[in-house]
Each structure stands twice: as structure tokens, then as C-alpha cells.
C-alpha atoms as a PDB file:
ATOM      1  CA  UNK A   1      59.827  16.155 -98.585  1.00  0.00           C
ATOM      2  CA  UNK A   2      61.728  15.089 -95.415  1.00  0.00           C
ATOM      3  CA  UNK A   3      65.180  16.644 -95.149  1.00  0.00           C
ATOM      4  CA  UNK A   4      68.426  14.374 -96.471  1.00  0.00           C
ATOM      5  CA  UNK A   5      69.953  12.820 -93.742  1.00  0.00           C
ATOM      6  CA  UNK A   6      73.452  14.773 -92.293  1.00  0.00           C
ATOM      7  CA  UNK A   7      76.021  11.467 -91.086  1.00  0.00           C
ATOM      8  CA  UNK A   8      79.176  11.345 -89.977  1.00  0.00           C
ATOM      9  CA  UNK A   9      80.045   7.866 -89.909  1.00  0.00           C
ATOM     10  CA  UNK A  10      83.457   6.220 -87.999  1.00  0.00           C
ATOM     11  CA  UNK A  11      85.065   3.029 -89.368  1.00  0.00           C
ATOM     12  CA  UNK A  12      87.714   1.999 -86.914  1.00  0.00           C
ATOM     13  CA  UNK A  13      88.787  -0.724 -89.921  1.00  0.00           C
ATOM     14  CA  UNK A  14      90.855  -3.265 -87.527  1.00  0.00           C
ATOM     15  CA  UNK A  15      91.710  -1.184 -84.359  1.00  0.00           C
ATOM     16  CA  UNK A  16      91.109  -1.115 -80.985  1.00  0.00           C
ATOM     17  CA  UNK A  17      91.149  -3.377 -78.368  1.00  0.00           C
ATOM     18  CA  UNK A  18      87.952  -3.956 -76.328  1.00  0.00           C
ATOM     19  CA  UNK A  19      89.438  -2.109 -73.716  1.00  0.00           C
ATOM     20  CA  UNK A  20      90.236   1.018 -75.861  1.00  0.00           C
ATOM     21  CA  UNK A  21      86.844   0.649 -77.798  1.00  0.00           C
ATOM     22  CA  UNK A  22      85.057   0.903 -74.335  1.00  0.00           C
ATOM     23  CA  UNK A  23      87.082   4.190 -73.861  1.00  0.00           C
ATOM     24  CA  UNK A  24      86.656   5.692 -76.836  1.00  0.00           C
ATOM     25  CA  UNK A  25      82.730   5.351 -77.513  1.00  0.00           C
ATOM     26  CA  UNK A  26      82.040   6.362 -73.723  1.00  0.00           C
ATOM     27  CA  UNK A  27      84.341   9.549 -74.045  1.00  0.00           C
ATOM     28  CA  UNK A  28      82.340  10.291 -77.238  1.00  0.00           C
ATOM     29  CA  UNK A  29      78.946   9.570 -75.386  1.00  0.00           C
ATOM     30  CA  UNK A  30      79.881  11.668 -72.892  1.00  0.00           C
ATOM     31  CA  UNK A  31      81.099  14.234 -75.270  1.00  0.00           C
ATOM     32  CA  UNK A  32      78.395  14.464 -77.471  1.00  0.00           C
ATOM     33  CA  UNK A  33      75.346  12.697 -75.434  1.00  0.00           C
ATOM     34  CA  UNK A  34      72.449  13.070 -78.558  1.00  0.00           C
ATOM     35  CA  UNK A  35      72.518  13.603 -81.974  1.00  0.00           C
ATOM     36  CA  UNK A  36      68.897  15.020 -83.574  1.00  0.00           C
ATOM     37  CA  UNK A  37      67.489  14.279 -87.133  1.00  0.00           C
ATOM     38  CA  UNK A  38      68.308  14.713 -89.580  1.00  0.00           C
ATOM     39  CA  UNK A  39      71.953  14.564 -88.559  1.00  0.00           C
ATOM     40  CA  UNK A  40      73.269  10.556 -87.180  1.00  0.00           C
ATOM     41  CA  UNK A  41      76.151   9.349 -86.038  1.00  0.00           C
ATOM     42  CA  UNK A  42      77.338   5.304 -87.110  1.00  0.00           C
ATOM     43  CA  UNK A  43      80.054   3.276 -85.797  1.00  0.00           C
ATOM     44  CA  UNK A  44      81.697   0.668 -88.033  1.00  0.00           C
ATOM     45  CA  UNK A  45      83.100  -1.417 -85.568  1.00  0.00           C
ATOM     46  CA  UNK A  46      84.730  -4.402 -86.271  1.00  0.00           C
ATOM     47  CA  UNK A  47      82.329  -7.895 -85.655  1.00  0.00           C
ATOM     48  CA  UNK A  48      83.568  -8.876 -82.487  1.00  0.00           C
ATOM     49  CA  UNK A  49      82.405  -5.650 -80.783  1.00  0.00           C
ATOM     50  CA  UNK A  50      78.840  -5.016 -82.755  1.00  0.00           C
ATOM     51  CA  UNK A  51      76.869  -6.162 -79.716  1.00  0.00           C
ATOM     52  CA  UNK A  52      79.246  -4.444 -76.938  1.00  0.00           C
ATOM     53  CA  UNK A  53      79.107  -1.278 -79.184  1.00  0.00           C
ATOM     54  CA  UNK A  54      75.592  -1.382 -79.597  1.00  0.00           C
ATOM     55  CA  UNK A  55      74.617  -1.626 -76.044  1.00  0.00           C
ATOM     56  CA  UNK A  56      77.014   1.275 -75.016  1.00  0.00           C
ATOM     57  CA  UNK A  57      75.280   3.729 -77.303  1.00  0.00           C
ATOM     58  CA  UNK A  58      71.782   2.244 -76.732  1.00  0.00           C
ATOM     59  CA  UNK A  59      69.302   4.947 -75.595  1.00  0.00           C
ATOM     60  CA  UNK A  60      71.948   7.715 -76.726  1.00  0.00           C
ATOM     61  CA  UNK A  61      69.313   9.425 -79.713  1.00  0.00           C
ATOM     62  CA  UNK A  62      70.728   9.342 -82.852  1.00  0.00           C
ATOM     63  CA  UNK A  63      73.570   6.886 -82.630  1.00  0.00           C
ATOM     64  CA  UNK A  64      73.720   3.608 -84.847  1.00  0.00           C
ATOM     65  CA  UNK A  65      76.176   0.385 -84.854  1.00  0.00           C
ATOM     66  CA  UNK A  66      77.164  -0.637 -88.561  1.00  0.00           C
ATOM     67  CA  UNK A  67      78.865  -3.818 -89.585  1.00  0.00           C
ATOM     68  CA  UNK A  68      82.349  -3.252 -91.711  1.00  0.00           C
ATOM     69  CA  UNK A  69      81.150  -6.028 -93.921  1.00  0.00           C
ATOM     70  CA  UNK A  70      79.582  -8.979 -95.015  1.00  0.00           C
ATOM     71  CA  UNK A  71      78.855 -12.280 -97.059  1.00  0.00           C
ATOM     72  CA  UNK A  72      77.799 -12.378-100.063  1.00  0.00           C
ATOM     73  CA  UNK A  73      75.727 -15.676 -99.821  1.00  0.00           C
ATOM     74  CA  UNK A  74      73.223 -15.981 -96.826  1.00  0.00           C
ATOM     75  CA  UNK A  75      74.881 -19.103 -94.936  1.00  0.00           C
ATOM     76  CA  UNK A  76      76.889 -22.286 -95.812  1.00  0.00           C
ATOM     77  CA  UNK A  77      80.365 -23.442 -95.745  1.00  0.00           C
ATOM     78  CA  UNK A  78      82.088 -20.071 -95.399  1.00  0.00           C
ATOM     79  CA  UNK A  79      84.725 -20.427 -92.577  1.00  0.00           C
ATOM     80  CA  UNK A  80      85.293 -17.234 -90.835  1.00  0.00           C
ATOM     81  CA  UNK A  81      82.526 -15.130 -92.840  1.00  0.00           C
ATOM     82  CA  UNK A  82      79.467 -13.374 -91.173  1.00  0.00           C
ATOM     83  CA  UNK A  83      75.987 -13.201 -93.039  1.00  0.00           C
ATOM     84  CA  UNK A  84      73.852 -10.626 -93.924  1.00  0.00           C
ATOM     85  CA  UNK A  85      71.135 -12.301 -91.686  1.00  0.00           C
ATOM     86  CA  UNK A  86      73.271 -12.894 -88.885  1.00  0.00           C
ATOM     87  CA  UNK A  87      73.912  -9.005 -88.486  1.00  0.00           C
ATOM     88  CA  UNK A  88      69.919  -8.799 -89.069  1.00  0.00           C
ATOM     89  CA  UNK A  89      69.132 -11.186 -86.101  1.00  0.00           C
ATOM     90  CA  UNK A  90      71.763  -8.962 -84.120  1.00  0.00           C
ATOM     91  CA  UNK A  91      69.521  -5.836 -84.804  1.00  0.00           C
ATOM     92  CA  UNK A  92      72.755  -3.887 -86.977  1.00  0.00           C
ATOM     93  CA  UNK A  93      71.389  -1.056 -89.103  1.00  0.00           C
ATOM     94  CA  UNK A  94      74.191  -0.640 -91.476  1.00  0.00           C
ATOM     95  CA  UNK A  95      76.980  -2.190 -93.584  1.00  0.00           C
ATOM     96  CA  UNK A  96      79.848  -0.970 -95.359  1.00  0.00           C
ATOM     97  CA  UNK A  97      79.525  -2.817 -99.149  1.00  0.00           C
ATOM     98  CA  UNK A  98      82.383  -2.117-101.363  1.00  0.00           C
ATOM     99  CA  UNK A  99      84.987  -0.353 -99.331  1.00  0.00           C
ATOM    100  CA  UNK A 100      88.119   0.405-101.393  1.00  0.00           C
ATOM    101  CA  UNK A 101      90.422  -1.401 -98.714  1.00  0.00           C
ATOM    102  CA  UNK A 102      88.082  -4.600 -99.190  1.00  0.00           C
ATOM    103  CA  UNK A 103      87.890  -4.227-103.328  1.00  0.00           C
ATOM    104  CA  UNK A 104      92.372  -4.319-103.390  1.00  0.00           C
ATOM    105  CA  UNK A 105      92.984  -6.185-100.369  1.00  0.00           C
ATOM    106  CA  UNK A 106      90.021  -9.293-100.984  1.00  0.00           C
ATOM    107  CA  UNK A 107      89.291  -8.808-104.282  1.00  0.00           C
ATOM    108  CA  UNK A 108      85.695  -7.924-104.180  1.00  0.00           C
ATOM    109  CA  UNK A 109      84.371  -7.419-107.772  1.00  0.00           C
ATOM    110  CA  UNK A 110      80.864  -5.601-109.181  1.00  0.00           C
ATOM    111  CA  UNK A 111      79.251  -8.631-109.155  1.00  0.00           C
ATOM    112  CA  UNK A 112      80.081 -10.180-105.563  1.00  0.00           C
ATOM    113  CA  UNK A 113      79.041  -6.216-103.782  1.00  0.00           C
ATOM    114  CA  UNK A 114      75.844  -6.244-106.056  1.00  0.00           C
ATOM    115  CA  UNK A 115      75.039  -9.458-104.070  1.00  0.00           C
ATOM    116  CA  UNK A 116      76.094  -8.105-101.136  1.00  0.00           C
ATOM    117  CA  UNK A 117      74.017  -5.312-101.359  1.00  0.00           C
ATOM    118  CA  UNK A 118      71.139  -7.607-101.980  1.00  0.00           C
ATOM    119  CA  UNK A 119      71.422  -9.257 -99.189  1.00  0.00           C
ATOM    120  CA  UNK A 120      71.882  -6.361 -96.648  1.00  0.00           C
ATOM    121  CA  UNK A 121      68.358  -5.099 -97.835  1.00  0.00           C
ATOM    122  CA  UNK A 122      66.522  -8.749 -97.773  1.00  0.00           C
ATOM    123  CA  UNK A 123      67.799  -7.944 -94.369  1.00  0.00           C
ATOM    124  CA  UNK A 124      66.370  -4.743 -93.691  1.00  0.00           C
ATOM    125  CA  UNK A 125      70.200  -3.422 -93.580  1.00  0.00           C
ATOM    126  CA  UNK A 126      70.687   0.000 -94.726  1.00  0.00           C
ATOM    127  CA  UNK A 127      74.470  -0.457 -96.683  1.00  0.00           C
ATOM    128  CA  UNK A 128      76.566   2.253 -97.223  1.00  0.00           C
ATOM    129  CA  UNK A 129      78.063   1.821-100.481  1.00  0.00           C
ATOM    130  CA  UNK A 130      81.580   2.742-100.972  1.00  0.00           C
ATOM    131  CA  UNK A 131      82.626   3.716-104.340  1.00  0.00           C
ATOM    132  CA  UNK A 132      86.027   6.015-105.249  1.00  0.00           C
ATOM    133  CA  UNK A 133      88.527   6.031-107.890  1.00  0.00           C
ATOM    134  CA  UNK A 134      92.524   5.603-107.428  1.00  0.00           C
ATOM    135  CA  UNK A 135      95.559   7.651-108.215  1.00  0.00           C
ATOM    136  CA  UNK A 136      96.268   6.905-112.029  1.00  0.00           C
ATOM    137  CA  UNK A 137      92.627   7.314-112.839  1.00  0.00           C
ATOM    138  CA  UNK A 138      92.686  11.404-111.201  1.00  0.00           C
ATOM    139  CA  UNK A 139      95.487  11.701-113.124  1.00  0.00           C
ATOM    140  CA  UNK A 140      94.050  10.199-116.388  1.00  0.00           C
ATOM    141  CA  UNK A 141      91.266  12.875-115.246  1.00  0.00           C
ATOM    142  CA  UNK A 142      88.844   9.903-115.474  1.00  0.00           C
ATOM    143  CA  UNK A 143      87.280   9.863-112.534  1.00  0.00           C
ATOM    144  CA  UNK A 144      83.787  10.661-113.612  1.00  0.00           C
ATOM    145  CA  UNK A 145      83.549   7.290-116.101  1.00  0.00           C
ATOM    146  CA  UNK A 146      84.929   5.096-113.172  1.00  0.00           C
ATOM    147  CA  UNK A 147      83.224   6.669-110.267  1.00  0.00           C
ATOM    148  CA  UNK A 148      79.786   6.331-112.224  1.00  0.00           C
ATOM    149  CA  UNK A 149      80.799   2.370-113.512  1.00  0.00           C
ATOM    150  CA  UNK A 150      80.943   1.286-109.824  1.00  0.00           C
ATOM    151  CA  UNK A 151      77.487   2.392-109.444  1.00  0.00           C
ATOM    152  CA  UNK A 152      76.373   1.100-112.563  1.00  0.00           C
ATOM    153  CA  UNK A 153      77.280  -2.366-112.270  1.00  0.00           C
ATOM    154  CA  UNK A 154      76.933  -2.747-108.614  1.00  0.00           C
ATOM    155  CA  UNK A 155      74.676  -0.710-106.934  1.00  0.00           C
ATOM    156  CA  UNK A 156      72.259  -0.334-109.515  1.00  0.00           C
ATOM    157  CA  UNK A 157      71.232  -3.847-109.228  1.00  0.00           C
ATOM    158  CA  UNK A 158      68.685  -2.357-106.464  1.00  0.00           C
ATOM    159  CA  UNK A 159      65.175  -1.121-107.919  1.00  0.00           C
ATOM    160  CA  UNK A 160      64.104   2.480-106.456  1.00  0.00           C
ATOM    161  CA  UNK A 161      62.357   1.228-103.250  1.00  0.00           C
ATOM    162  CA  UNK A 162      65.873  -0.448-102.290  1.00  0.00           C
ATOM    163  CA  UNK A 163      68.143   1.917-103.186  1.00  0.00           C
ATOM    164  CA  UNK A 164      65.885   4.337-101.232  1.00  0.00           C
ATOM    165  CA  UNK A 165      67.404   2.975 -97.885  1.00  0.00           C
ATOM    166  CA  UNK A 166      71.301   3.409 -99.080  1.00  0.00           C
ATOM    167  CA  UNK A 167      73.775   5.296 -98.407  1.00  0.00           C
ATOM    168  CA  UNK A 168      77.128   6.709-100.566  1.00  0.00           C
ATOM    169  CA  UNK A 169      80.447   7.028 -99.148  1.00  0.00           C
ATOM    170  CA  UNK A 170      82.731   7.934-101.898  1.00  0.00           C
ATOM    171  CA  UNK A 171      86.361   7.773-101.448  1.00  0.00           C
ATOM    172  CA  UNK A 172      89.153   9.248-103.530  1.00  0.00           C
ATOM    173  CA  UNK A 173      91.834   7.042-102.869  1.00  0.00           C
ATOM    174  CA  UNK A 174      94.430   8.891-104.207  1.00  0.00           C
ATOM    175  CA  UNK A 175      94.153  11.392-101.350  1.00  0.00           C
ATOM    176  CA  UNK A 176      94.273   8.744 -98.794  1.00  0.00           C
ATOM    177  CA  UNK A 177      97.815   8.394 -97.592  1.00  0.00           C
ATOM    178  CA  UNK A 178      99.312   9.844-100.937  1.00  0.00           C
ATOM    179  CA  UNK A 179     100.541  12.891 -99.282  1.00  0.00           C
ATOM    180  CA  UNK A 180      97.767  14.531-102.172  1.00  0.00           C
ATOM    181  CA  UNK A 181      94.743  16.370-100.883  1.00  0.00           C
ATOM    182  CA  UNK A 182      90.997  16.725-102.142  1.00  0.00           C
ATOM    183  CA  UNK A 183      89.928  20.445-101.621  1.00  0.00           C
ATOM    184  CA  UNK A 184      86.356  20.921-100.884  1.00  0.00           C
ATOM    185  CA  UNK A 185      85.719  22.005-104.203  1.00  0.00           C
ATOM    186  CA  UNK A 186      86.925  18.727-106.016  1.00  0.00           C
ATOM    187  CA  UNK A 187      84.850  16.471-103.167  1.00  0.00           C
ATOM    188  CA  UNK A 188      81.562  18.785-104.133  1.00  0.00           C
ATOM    189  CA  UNK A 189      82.405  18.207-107.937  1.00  0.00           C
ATOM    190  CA  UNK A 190      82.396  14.247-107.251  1.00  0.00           C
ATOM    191  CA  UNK A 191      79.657  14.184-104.692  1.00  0.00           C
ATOM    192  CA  UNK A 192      77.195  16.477-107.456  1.00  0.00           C
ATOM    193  CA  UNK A 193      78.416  13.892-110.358  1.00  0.00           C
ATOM    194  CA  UNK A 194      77.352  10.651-108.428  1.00  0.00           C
ATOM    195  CA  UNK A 195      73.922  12.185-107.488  1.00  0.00           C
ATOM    196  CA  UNK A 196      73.578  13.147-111.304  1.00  0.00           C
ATOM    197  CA  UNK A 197      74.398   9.299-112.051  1.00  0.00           C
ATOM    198  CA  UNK A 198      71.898   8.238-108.946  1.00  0.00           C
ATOM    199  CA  UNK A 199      69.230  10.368-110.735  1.00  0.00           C
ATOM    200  CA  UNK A 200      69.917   8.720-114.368  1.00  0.00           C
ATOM    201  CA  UNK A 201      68.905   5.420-112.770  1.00  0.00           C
ATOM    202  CA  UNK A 202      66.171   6.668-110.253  1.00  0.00           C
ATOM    203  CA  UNK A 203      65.284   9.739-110.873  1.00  0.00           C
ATOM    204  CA  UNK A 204      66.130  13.350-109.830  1.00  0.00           C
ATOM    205  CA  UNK A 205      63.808  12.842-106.526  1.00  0.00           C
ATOM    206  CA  UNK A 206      65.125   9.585-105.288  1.00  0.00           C
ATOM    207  CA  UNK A 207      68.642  10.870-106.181  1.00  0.00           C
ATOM    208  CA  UNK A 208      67.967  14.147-103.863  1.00  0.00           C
ATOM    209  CA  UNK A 209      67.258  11.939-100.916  1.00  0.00           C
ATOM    210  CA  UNK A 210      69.867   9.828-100.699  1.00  0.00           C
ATOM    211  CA  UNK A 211      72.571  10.873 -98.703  1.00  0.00           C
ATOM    212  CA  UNK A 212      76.196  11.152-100.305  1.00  0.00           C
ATOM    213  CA  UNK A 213      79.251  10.816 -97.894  1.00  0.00           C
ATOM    214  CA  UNK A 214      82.628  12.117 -98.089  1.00  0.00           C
ATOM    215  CA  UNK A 215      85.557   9.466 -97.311  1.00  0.00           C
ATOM    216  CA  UNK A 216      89.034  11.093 -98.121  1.00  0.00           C
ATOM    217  CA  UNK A 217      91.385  12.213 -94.892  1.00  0.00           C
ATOM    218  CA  UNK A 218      88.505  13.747 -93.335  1.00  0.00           C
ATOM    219  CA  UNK A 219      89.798  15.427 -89.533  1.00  0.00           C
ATOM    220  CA  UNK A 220      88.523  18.624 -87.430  1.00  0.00           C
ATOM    221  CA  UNK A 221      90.458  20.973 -89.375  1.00  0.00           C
ATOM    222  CA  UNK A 222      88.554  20.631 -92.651  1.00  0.00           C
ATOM    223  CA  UNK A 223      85.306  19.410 -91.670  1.00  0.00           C
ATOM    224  CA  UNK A 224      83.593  22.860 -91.807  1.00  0.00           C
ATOM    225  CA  UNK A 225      85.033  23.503 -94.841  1.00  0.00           C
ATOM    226  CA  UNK A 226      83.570  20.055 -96.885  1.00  0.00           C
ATOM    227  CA  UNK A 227      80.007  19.917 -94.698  1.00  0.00           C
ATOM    228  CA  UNK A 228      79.388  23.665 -96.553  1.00  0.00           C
ATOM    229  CA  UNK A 229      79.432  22.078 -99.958  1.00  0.00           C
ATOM    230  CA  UNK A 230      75.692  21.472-101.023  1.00  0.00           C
ATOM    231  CA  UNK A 231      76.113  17.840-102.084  1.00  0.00           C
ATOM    232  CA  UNK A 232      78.355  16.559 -99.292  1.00  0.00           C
ATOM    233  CA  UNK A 233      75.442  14.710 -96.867  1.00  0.00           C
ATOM    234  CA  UNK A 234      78.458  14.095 -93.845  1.00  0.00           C
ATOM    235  CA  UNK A 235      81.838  12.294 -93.574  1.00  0.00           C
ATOM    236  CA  UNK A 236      83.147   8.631 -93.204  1.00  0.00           C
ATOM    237  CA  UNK A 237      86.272   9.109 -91.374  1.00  0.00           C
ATOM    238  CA  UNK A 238      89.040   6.561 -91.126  1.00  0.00           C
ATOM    239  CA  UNK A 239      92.244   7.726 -88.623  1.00  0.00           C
ATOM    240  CA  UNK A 240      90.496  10.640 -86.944  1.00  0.00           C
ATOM    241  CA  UNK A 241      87.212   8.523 -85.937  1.00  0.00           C
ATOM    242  CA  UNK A 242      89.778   6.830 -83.620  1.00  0.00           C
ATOM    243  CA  UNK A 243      90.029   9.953 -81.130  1.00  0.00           C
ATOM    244  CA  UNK A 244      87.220  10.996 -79.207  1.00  0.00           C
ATOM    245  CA  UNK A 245      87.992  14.557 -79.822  1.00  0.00           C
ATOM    246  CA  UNK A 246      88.530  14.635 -83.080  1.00  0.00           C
ATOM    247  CA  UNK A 247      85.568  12.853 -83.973  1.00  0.00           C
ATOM    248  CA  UNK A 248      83.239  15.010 -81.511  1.00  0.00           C
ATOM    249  CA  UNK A 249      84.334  18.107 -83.412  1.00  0.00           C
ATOM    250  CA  UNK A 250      83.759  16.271 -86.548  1.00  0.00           C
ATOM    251  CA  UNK A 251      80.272  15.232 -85.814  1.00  0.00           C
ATOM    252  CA  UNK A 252      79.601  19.175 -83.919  1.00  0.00           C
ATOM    253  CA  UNK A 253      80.631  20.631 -87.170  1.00  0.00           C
ATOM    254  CA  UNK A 254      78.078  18.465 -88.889  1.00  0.00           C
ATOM    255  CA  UNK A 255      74.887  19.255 -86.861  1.00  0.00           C
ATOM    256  CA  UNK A 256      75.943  22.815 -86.979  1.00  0.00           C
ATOM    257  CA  UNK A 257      76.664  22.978 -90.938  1.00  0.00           C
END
């Protein structure tokens, strides 16, 4: 059995000018030059820099371009959107589906990121699914029921041989910007719940390969500290993906966990 991938995965969300894009990925290039299975680095970049992005890490080993998003429908009247098979014919590996910033901000429901999904893997797009409960369902202690719904009714739409090329970032909102903090042990608790749900659906095998990211306030200072837990897989980092040296350390504390 080939070993679970190990990712640490940047979304720069809307940041960055091209200028200060250029900057950043070269410092980390330089920084960090190759990255060797089974860990991988992946930079969501925002569409206007996918190709620009893609050729500045091209022939750097282990280093993939992901898209932040995309349609739900293949083409037609959709003003402004970008297609699953555009980011295809673009040669784009990955795809954030379902991140928590696009579920509150557009309104993304189950059944729109189930189509999504669909049509990042008629594309031969590996998405990473985003899935994470908020503030006042912690509280309600919760978490488990709504964490294991999103899958359900979204992701779960994929048969085995699909989901076999995803990826899980989960998020727990309430420790973005709330001032709150996950500790490790609460992120491992998650991360071992979702792969229980993943193995309900395909099985404990399947469910063992897939790799399970964690998304909440990762920096530097507690990387170490979450890549020890057995279930986290690597990191989707926000904020600190932004600096070239924070990120480096993130991703050297990854290929050395």
C-alpha cells in the first residue's frame, strides 16, 4: 500500500498583486527548491495567476497549482465564472470545492459542491473538499453530526474510484479569527471522525488513503505540534501561506513530521 500523501497546501484567497505573487513563490522556490513523495506542496492562487504560477514552479519536484474554485455547470451563460474544463485544458491539478468562505459569502449549498465535485473529476481534477463546522455548532458540541452531513450529502455523490483522487481540508471555523484556538488534540479528534465517516461510505482502505487536511490558523509555531497527530495528512493555510518564511517552515515541518 503506497504511503498517504503529506500536503501543505497555500490559499492566498484574494491577495497579492502579480508583482507580490512573483515575489513570494520565487522566495519560496528558492527556499525550499523540491519537495519528495509522499509530501506536496499546492498553491491556490487566485484565476488570473494559475498559468503565471504554474510556470514559476514548473520543473520544481513536488509543487502543484490549484484553482480556488469553480462552476458548477461545464459552460454557458455564466458571466464571470470559470469551468471545470477550462482549468482542465489549462493543465490545473486541483480545486478547492466547498470552502467555508465560498458556502457564507456565495451561498454554495450540498447540492451545487456535489456538482462541482463532479465536474472537477470528469476533468481529471483532484478537488480538495472543504468541510468544517461554525462557532454555535462547537458549542452545541455538535460538530461530529454536521462535519459528517457535509460529506454525506456532498461529497459522497462520488463512487470509490472518484473519491480515490480527493482530498479533505477540514476547517473549524470557529477558530478562524474568533480569538478561540483548536489544540492539536481537538484537530486529531475531527480529522479521525471524518476518516471514520470516509470509511462508512468506502471502506476502511479507501478511507486510509485519502489524505485529511487541517485548515484552522495554521502558522510555524504550531505546525509540529498538529503534523504529529496520526490523522492530520498536512495543512491548508490561509494568512501565513502569504509569507515566504512562514510557509517554508510550515511545509519543512511537514516533510520532516
Amino acid at each position: 500500500m503506497t504511503a498517504r500523501k503529506k500536503i501543505a497546501a497555500a490559499n492566498w484567497k484574494m491577495n497579492l498583486t502579480w508583482p507580490e505573487a512573483t515575489e513570494l513563490v520565487n522566495a519560496l522556490v528558492d527556499s525550499i527548491e523540491a519537495v519528495n513523495d509522499p509530501c506536496q506542496v499546492i498553491l491556490a492562487v487566485p484565476f488570473p495567476y494559475l498559468q503565471s504560477v504554474s510556470a514559476l514552479v514548473k520543473g520544481h519536484i513536488g509543487y502543484s497549482v490549484a484553482a480556488q474554485n469553480c462552476h458548477q455547470k461545464a459552460a454557458g451563460a455564466y458571466t464571470g465564472e470559470v469551468s471545470a474544463v477550462m482549468l482542465q485544458a489549462m493543465e490545473i491539478a486541483y480545486c478547492l470545492v466547498g470552502h467555508s468562505e465560498r458556502r457564507e459569502y456565495n451561498g454554495e449549498t450540498h447540492a451545487v459542491l456535489a456538482d462541482k465535485l463532479v465536474r472537477c473529476i470528469e476533468n481529471k481534477i483532484s478537488p480538495i473538499f472543504c468541510c468544517g463546522e461554525p462557532l454555535a455548532i462547537r458549542d452545541q458540541e455538535k460538530q461530529n453530526e454536521y462535519v459528517a452531513k457535509q460529506l454525506q450529502e456532498a461529497l459522497f455523490v462520488l463512487s470509490s474510484d472518484q473519491a480515490a483522487s480527493a482530498v479533505i481540508a477540514y476547517e473549524p471555523i470557529w477558530a478562524i479569527g474568533t480569538g478561540r484556538t483548536a489544540s492539536s488534540q481537538q484537530a486529531q479528534a475531527m480529522h479521525r471522525h471524518i476518516r471514520s465517516v470516509l470509511a462508512s461510505q468506502y471502506g476502511e482502505a479507501l478511507a486510509g488513503q485519502i489524505p485529511i487536511l487541517y485548515g484552522g490558523s495554521v502558522k510555524a509555531s504550531n505546525a509540529d505540534e498538529l503534523f504529529a497527530c496520526p490523522d492530520v495528512d498536512g495543512a491548508l493555510v490561509g494568512g501565513a501561506s502569504l509569507v515566504a518564511s512562514e510557509f517554508s517552515a510550515i511545509v519543512r515541518s511537514l516533510t520532516s513530521a
